[in-house]
PDB file of N, CA and C in Angstrom:
ATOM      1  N   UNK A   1     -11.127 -24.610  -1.566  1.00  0.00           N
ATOM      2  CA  UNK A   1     -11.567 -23.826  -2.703  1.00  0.00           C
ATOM      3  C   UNK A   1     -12.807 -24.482  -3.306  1.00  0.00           C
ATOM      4  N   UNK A   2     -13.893 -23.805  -3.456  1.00  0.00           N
ATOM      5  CA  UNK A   2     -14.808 -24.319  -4.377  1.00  0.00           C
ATOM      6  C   UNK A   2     -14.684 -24.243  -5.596  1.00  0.00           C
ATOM      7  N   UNK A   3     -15.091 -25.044  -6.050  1.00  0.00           N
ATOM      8  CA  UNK A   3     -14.943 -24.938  -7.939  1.00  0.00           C
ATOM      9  C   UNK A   3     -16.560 -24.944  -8.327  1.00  0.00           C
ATOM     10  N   UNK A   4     -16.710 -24.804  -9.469  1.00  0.00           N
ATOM     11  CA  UNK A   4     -18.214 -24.215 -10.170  1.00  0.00           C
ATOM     12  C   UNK A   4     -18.612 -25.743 -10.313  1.00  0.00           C
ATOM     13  N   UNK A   5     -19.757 -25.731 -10.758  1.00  0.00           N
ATOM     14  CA  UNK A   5     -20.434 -27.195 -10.881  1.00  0.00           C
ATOM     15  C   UNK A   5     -20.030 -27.882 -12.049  1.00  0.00           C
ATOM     16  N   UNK A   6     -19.635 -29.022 -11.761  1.00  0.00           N
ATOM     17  CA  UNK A   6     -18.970 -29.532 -13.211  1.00  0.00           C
ATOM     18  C   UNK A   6     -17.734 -29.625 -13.347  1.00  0.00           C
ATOM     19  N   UNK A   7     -17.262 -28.553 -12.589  1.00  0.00           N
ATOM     20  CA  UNK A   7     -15.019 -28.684 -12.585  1.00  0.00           C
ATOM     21  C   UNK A   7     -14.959 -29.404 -11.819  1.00  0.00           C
ATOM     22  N   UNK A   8     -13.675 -30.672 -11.427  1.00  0.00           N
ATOM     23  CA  UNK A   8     -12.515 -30.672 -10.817  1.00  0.00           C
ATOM     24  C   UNK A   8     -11.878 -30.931 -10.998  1.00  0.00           C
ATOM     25  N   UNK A   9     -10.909 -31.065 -10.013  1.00  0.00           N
ATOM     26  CA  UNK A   9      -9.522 -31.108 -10.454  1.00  0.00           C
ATOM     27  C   UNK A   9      -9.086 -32.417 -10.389  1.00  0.00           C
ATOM     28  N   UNK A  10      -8.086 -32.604 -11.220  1.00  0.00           N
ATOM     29  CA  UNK A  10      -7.442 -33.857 -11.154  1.00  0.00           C
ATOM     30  C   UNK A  10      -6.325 -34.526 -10.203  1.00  0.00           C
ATOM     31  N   UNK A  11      -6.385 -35.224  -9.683  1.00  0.00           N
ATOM     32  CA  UNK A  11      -5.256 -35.393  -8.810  1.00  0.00           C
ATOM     33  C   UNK A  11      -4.083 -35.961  -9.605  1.00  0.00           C
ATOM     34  N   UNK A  12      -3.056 -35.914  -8.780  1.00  0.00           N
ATOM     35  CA  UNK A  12      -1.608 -36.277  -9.475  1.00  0.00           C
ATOM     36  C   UNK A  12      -1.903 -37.816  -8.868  1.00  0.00           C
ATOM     37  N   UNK A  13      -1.290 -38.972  -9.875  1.00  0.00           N
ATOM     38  CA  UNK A  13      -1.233 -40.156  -9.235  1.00  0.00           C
ATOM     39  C   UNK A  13       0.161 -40.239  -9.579  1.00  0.00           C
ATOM     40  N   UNK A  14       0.691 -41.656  -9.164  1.00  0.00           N
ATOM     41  CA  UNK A  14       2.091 -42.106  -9.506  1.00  0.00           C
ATOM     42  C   UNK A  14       2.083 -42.633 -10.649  1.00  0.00           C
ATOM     43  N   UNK A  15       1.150 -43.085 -11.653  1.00  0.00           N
ATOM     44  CA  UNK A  15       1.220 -43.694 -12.694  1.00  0.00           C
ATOM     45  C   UNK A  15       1.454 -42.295 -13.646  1.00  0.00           C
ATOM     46  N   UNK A  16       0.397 -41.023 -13.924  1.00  0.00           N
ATOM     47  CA  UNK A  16       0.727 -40.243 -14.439  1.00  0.00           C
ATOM     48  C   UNK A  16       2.410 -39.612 -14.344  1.00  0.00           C
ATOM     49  N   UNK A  17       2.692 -39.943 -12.944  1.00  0.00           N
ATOM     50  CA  UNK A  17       4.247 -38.752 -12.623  1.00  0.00           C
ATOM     51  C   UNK A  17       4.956 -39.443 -13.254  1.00  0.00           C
ATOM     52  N   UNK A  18       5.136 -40.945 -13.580  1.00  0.00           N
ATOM     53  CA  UNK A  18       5.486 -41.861 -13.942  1.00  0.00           C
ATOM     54  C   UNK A  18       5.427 -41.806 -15.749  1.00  0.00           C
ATOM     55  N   UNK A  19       4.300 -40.949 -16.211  1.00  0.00           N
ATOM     56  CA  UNK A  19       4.588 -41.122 -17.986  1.00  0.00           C
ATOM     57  C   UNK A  19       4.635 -40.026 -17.986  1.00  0.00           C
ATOM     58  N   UNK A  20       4.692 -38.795 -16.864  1.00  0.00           N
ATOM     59  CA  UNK A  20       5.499 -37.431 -17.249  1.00  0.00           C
ATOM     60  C   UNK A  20       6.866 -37.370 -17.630  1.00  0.00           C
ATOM     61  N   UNK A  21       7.335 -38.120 -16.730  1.00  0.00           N
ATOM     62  CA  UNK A  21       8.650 -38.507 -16.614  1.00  0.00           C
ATOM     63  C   UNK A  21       8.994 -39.524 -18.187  1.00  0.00           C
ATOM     64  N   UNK A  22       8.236 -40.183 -18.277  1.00  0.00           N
ATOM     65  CA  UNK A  22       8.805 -40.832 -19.644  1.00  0.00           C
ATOM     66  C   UNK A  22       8.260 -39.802 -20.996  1.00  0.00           C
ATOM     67  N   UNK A  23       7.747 -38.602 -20.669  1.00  0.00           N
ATOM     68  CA  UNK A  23       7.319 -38.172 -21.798  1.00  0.00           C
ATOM     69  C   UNK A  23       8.461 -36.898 -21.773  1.00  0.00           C
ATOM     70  N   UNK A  24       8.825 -36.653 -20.835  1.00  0.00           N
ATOM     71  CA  UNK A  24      10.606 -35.661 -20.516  1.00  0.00           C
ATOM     72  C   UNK A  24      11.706 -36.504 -21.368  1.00  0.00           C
ATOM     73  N   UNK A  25      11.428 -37.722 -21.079  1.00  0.00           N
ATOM     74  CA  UNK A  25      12.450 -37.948 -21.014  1.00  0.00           C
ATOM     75  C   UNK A  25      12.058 -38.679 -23.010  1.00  0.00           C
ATOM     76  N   UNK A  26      11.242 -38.481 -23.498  1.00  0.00           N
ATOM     77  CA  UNK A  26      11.118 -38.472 -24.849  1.00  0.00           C
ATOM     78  C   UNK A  26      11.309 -36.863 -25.565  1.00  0.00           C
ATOM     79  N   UNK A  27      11.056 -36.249 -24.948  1.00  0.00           N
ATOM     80  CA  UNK A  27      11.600 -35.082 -25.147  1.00  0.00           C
ATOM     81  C   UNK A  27      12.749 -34.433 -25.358  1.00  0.00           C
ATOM     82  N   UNK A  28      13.927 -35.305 -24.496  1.00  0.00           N
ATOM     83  CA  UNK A  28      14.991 -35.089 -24.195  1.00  0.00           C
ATOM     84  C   UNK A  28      15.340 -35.903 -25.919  1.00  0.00           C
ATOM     85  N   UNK A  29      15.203 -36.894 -25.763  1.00  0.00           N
ATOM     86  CA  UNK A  29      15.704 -38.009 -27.059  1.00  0.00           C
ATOM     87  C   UNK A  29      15.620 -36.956 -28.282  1.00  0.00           C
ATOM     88  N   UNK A  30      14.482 -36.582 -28.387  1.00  0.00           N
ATOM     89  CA  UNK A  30      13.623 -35.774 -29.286  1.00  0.00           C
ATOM     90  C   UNK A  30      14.977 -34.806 -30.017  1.00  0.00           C
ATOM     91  N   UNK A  31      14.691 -33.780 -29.126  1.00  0.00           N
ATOM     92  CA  UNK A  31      15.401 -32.791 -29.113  1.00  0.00           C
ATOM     93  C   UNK A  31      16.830 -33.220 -29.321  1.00  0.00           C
ATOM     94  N   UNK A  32      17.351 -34.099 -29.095  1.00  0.00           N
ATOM     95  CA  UNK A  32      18.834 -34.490 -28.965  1.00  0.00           C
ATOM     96  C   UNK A  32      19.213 -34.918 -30.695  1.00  0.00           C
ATOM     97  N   UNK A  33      18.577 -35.936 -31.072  1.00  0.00           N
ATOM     98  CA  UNK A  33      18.659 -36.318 -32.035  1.00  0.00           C
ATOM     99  C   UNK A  33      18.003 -35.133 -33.314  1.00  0.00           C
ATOM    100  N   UNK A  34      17.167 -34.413 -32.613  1.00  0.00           N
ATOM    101  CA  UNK A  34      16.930 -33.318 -33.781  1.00  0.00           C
ATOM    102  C   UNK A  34      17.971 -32.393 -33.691  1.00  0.00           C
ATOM    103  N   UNK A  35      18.969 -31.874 -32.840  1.00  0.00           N
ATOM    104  CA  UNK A  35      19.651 -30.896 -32.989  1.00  0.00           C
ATOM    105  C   UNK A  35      21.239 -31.548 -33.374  1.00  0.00           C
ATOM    106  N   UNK A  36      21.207 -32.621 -33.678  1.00  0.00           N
ATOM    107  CA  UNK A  36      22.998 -33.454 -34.601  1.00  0.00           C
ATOM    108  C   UNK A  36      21.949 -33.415 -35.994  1.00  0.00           C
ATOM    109  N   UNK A  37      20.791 -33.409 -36.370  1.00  0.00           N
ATOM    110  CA  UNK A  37      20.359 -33.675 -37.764  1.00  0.00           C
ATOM    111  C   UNK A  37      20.592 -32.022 -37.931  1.00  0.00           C
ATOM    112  N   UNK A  38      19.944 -31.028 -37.190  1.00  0.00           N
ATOM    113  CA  UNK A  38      20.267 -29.925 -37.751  1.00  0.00           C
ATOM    114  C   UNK A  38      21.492 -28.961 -38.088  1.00  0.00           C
ATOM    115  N   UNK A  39      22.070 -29.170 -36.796  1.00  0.00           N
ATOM    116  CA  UNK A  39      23.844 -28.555 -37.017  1.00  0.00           C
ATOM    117  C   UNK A  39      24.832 -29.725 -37.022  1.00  0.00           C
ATOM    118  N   UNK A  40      24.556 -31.077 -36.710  1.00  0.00           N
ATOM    119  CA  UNK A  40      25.659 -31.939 -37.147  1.00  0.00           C
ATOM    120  C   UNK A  40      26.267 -32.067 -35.717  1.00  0.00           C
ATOM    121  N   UNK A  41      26.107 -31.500 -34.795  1.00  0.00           N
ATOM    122  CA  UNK A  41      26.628 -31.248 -33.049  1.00  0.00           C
ATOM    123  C   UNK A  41      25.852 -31.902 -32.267  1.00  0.00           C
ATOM    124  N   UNK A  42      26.332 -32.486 -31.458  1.00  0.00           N
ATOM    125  CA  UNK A  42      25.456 -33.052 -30.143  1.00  0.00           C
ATOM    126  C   UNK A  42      25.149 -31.802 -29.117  1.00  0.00           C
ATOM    127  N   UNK A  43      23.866 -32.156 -28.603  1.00  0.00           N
ATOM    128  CA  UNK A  43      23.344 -31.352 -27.885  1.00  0.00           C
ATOM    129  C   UNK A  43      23.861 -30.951 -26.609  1.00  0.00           C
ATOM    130  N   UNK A  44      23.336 -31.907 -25.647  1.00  0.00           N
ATOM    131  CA  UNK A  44      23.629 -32.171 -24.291  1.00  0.00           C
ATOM    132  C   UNK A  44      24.319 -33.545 -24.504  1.00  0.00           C
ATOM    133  N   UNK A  45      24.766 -34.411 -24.947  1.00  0.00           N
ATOM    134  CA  UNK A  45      25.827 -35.459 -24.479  1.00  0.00           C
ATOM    135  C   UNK A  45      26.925 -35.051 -25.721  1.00  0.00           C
ATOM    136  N   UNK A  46      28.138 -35.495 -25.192  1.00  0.00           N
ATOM    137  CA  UNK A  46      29.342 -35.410 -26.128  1.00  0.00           C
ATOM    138  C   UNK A  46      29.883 -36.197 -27.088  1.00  0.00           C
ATOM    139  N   UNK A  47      28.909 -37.279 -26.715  1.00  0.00           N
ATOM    140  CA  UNK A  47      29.500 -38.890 -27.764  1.00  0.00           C
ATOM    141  C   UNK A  47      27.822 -39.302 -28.298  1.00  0.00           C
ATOM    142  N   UNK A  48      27.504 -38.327 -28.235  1.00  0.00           N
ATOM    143  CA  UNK A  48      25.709 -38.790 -28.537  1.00  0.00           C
ATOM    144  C   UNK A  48      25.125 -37.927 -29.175  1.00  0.00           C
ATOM    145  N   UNK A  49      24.069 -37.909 -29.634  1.00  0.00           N
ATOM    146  CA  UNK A  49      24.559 -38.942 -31.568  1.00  0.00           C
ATOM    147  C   UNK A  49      25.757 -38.619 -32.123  1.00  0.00           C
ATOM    148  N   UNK A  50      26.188 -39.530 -32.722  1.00  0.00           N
ATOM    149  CA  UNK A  50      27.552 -39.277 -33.461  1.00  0.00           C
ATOM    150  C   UNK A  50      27.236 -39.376 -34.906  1.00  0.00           C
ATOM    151  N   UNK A  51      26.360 -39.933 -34.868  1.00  0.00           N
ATOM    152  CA  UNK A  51      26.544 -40.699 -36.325  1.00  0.00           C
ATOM    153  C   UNK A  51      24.695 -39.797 -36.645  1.00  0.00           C
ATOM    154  N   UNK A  52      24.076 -39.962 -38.208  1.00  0.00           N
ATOM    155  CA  UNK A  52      23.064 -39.698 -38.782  1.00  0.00           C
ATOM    156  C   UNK A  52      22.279 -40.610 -38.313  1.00  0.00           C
ATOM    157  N   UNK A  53      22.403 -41.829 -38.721  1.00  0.00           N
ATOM    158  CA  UNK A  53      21.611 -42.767 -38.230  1.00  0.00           C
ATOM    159  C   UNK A  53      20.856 -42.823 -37.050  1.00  0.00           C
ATOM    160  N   UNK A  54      22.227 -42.594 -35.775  1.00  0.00           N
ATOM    161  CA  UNK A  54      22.070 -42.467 -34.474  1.00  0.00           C
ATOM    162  C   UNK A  54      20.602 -41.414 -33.965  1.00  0.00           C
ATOM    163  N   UNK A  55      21.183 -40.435 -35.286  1.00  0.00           N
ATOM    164  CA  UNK A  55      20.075 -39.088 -34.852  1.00  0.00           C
ATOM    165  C   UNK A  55      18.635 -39.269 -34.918  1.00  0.00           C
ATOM    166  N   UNK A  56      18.668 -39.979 -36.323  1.00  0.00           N
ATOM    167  CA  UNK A  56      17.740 -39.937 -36.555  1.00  0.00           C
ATOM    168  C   UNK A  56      16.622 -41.446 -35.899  1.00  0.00           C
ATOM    169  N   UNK A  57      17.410 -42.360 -35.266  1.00  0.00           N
ATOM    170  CA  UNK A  57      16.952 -42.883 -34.413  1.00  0.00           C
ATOM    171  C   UNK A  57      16.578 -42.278 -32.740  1.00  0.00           C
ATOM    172  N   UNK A  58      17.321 -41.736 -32.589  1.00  0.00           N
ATOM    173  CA  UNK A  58      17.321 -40.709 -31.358  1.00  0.00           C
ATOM    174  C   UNK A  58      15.578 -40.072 -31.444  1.00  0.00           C
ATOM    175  N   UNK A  59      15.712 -39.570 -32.986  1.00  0.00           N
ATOM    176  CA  UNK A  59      14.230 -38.459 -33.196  1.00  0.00           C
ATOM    177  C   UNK A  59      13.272 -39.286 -33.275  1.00  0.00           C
ATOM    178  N   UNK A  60      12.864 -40.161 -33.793  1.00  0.00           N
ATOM    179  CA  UNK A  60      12.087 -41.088 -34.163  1.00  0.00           C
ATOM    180  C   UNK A  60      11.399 -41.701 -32.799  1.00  0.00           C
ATOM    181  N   UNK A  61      12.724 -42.113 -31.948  1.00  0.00           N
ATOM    182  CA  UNK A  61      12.215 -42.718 -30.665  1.00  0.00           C
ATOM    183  C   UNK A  61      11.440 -42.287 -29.382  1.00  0.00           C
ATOM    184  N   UNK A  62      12.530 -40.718 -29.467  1.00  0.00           N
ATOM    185  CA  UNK A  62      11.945 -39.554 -28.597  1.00  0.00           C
ATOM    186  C   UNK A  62      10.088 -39.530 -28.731  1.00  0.00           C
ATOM    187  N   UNK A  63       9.766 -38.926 -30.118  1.00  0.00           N
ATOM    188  CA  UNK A  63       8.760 -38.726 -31.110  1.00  0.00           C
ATOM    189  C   UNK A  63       7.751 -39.744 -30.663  1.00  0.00           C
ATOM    190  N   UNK A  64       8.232 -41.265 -30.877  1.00  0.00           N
ATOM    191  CA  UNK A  64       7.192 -42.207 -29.823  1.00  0.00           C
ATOM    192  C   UNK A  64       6.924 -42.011 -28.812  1.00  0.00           C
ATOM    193  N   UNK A  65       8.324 -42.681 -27.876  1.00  0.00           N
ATOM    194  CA  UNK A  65       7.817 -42.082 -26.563  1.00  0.00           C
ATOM    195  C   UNK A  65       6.853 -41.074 -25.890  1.00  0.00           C
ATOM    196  N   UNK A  66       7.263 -39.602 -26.768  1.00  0.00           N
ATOM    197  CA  UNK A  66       6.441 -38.534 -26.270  1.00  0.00           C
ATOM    198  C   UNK A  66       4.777 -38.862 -26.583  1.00  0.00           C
ATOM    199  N   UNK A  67       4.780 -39.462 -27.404  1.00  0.00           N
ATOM    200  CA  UNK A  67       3.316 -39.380 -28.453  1.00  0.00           C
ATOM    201  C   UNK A  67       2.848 -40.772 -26.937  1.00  0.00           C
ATOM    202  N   UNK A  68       3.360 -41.823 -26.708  1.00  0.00           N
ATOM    203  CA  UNK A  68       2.805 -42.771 -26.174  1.00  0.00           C
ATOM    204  C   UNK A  68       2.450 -42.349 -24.315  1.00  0.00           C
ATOM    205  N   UNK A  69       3.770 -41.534 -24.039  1.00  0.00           N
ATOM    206  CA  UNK A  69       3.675 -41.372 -22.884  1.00  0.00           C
ATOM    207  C   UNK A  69       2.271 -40.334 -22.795  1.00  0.00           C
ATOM    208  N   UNK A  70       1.987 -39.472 -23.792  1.00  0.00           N
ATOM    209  CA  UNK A  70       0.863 -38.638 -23.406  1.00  0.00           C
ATOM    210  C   UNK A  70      -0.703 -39.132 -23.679  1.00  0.00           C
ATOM    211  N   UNK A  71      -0.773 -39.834 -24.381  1.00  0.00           N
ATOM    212  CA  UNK A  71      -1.814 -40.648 -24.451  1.00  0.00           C
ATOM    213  C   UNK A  71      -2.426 -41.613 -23.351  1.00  0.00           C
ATOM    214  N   UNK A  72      -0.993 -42.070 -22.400  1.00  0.00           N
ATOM    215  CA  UNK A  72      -1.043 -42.635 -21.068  1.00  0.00           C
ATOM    216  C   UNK A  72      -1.894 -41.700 -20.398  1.00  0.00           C
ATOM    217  N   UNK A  73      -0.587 -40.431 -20.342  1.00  0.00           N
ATOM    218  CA  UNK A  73      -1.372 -39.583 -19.223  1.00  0.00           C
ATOM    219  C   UNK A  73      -2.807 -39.521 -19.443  1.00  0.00           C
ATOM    220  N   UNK A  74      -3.214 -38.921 -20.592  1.00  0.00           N
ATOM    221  CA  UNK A  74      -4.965 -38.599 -20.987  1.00  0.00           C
ATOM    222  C   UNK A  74      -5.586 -39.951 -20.447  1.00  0.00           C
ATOM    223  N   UNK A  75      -5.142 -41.040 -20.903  1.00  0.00           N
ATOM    224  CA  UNK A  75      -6.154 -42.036 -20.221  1.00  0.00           C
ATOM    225  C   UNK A  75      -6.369 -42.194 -18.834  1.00  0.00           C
ATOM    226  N   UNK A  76      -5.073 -41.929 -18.306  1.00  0.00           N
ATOM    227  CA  UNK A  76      -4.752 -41.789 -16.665  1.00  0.00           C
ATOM    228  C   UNK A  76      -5.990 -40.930 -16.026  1.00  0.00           C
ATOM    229  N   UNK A  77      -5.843 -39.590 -16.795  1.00  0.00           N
ATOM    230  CA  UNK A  77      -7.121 -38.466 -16.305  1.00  0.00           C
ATOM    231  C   UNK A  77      -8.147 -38.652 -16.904  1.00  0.00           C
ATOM    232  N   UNK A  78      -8.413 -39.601 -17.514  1.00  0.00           N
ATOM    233  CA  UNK A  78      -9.945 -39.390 -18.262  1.00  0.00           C
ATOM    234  C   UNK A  78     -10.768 -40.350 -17.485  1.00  0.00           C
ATOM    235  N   UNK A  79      -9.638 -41.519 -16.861  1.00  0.00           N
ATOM    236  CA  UNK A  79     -10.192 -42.459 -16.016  1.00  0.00           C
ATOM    237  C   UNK A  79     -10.457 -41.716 -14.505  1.00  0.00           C
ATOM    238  N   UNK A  80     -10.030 -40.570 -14.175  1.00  0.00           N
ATOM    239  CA  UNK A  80     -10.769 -39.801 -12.937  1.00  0.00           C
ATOM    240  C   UNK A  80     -11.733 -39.073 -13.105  1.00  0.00           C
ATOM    241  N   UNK A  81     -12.204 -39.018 -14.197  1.00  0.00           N
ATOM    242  CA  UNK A  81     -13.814 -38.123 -14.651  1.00  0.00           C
ATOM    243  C   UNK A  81     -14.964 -39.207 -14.343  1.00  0.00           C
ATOM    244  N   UNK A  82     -15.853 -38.777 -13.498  1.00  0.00           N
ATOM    245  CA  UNK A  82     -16.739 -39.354 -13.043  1.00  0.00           C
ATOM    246  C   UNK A  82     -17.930 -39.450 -14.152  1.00  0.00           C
ATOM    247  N   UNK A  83     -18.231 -40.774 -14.387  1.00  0.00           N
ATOM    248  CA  UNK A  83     -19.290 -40.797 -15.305  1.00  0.00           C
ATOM    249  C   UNK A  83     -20.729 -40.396 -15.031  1.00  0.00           C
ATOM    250  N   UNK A  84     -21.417 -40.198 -16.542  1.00  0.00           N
ATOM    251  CA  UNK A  84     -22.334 -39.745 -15.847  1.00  0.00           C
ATOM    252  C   UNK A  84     -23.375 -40.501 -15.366  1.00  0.00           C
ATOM    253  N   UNK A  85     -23.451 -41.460 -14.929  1.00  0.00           N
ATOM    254  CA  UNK A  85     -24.698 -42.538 -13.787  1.00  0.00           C
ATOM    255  C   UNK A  85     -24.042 -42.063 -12.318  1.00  0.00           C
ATOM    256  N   UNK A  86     -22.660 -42.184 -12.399  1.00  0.00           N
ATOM    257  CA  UNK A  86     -22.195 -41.854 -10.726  1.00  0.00           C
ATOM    258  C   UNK A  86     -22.858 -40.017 -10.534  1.00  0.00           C
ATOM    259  N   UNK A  87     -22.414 -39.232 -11.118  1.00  0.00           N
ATOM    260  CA  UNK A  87     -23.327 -38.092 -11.352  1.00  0.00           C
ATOM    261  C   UNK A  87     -24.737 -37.999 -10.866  1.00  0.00           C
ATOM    262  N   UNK A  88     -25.410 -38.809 -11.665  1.00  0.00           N
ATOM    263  CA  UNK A  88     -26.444 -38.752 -11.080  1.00  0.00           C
ATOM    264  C   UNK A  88     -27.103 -38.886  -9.949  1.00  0.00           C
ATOM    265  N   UNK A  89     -26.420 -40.050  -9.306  1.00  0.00           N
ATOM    266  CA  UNK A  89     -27.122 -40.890  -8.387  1.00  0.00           C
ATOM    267  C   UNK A  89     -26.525 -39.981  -6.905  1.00  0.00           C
ATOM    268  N   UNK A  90     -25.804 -38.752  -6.956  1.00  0.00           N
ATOM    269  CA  UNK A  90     -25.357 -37.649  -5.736  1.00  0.00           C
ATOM    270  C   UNK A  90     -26.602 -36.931  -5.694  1.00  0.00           C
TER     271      UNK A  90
END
């Protein structure tokens, strides 16, 4: 496929699949601990969160994770954008 001058695409590396995966899996936390703060019920585990505290550690942590793991990724892909001296010199 050609792409227009100026696009491409990014490749998948293992480091990115690697903070997808930790940014799921902040997601998961996320969501878990936000839904015992909202109805008082665990989500997807049965003994998890039990407690307020729990939850709201649950949300808090998720909330990092997600925020850290995606900032990975962006650096991951920003480090495959070719600068512009390599640019030039094609």
């Amino acid at each position: 496929m050609i792409l227009p001058q100026g696009k491409r695409r990014f490749s998948l590396t293992l480091p990115i699949l690697g903070y997808a995966l930790l940014d799921v899996a902040g997601m998961v936390a996320f969501a878990v601990g936000l839904a015992y703060l909202a109805g008082k019920e665990p989500l997807f585990f049965r003994n998890f969160p039990t407690t307020t505290g729990e939850a709201l550690l649950s949300t808090i942590a998720g909330l990092g994770l997600m925020l850290w793991a995606a900032a990975r990724i962006l650096r991951e892909t920003l480090n495959q954008v070719p600068t512009q001296d390599s640019t030039e010199q094609q």
